[in-house]
Protein backbone atom coordinates (compact mmCIF):
# COMPACT_ATOMS: atom_id res chain seq x y z
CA UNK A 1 -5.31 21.24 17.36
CA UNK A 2 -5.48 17.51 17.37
CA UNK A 3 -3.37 15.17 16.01
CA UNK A 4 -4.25 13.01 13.58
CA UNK A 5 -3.77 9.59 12.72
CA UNK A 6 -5.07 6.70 11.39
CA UNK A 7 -4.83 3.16 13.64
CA UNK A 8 -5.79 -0.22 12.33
CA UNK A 9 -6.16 -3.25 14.61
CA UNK A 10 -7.07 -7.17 13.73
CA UNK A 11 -10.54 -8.36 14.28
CA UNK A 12 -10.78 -10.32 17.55
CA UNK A 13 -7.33 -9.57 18.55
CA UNK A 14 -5.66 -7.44 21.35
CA UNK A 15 -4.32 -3.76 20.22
CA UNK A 16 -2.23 -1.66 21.83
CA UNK A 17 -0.90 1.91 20.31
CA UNK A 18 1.92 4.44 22.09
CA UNK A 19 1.06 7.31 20.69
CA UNK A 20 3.26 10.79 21.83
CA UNK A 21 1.01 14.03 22.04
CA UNK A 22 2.79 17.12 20.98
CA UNK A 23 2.41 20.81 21.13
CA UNK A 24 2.53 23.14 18.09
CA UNK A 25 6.31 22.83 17.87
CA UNK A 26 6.43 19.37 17.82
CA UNK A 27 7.22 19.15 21.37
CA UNK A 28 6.61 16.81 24.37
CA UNK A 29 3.25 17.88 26.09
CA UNK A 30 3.43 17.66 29.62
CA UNK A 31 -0.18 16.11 30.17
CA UNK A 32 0.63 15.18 34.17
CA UNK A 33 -2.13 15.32 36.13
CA UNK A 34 -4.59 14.91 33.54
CA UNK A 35 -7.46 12.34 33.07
CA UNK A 36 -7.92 10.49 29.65
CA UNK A 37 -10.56 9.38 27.69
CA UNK A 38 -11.20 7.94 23.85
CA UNK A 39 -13.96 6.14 22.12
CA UNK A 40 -14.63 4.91 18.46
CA UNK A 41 -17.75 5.05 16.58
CA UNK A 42 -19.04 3.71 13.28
CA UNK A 43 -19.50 7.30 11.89
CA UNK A 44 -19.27 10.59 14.60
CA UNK A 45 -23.33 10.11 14.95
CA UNK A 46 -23.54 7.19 15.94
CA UNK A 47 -24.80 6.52 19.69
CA UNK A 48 -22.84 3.12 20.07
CA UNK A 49 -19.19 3.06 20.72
CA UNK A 50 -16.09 1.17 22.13
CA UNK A 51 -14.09 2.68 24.89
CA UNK A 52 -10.06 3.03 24.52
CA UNK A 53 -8.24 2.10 27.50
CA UNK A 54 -5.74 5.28 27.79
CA UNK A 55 -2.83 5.36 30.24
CA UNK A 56 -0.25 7.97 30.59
CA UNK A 57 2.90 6.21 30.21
CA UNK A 58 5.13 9.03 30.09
CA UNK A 59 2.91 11.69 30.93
CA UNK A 60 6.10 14.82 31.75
CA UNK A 61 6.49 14.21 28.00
CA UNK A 62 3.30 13.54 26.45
CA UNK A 63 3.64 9.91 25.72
CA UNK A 64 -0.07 7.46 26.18
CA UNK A 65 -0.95 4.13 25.39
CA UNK A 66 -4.34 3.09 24.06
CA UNK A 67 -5.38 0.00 24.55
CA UNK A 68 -8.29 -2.58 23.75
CA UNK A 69 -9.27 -5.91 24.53
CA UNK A 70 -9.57 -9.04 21.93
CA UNK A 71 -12.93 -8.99 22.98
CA UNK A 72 -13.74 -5.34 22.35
CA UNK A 73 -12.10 -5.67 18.68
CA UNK A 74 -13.84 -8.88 18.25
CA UNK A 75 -16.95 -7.14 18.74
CA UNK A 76 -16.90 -4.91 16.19
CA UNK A 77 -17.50 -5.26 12.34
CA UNK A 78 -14.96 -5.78 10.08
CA UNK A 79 -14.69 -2.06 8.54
CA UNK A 80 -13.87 1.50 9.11
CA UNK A 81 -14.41 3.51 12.17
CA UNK A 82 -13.57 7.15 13.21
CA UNK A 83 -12.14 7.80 16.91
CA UNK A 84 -10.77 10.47 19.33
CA UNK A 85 -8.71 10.79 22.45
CA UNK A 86 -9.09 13.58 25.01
CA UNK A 87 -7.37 14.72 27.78
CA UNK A 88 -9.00 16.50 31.14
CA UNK A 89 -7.33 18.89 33.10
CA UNK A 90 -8.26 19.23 36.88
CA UNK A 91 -10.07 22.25 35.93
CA UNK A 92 -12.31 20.44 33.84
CA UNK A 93 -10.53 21.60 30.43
CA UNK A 94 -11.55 18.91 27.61
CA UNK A 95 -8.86 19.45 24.88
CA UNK A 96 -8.63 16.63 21.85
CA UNK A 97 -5.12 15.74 21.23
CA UNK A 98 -5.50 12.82 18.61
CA UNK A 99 -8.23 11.88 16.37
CA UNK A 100 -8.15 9.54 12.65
CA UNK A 101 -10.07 6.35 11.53
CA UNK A 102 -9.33 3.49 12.66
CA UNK A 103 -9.77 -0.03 10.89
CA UNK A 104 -11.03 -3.01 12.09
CA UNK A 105 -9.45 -5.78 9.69
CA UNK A 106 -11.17 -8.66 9.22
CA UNK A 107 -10.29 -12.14 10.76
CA UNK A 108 -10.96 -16.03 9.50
CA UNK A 109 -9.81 -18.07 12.76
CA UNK A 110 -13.15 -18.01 15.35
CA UNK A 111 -14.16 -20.21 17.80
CA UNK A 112 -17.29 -22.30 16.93
């Protein structure tokens, strides 16, 4: 079962979240070896969304950073947004490990 959480990030601005991915116990997951993936959409229809930037940082014990550019947030409406991450095991296994909304705040300070 996924774990879930809710992120919030500033309009136009660069986010980064370390986020550790545990099993039922509350445990490390060793995800080595795995590939990653995440997106965020308006609502979980939607056929638009933004792509999360996930590295393993400490992938023996679960631990991955998402990541997105000030020009991905910058993109997006001020607002609420819903958004998973999954991991891929060389077998082809899709499991989701993490999944909330996620908040786009809005921002005053734009270039002209």
């Amino acid at each position: 079962m996924a774990i879930y959480a809710n992120l919030t990030a500033d309009q136009g601005s660069s986010f980064t979240a370390t986020v550790n991915i545990t099993d039922s116990e509350g445990n490390g997951l060793d995800i080595s070896g795995y590939t990653y993936r995440g997106q965020i959409r308006k609502t979980y229809t939607s056929s638009t969304a933004v792509n999360f930037s996930v590295t393993a940082t400490l992938p023996s014990s679960g631990e991955v950073r998402l990541d997105l550019t000030s020009s991905q947030t910058g993109g997006m409406r001020a607002g609420r947004y819903v958004y998973d991450v999954e991991i891929i095991s060389s077998g082809g296994e899709v499991t989701r490990v993490l999944e909330g909304q996620f908040e786009i705040t809005p921002r005053v300070t734009r270039t002209v």
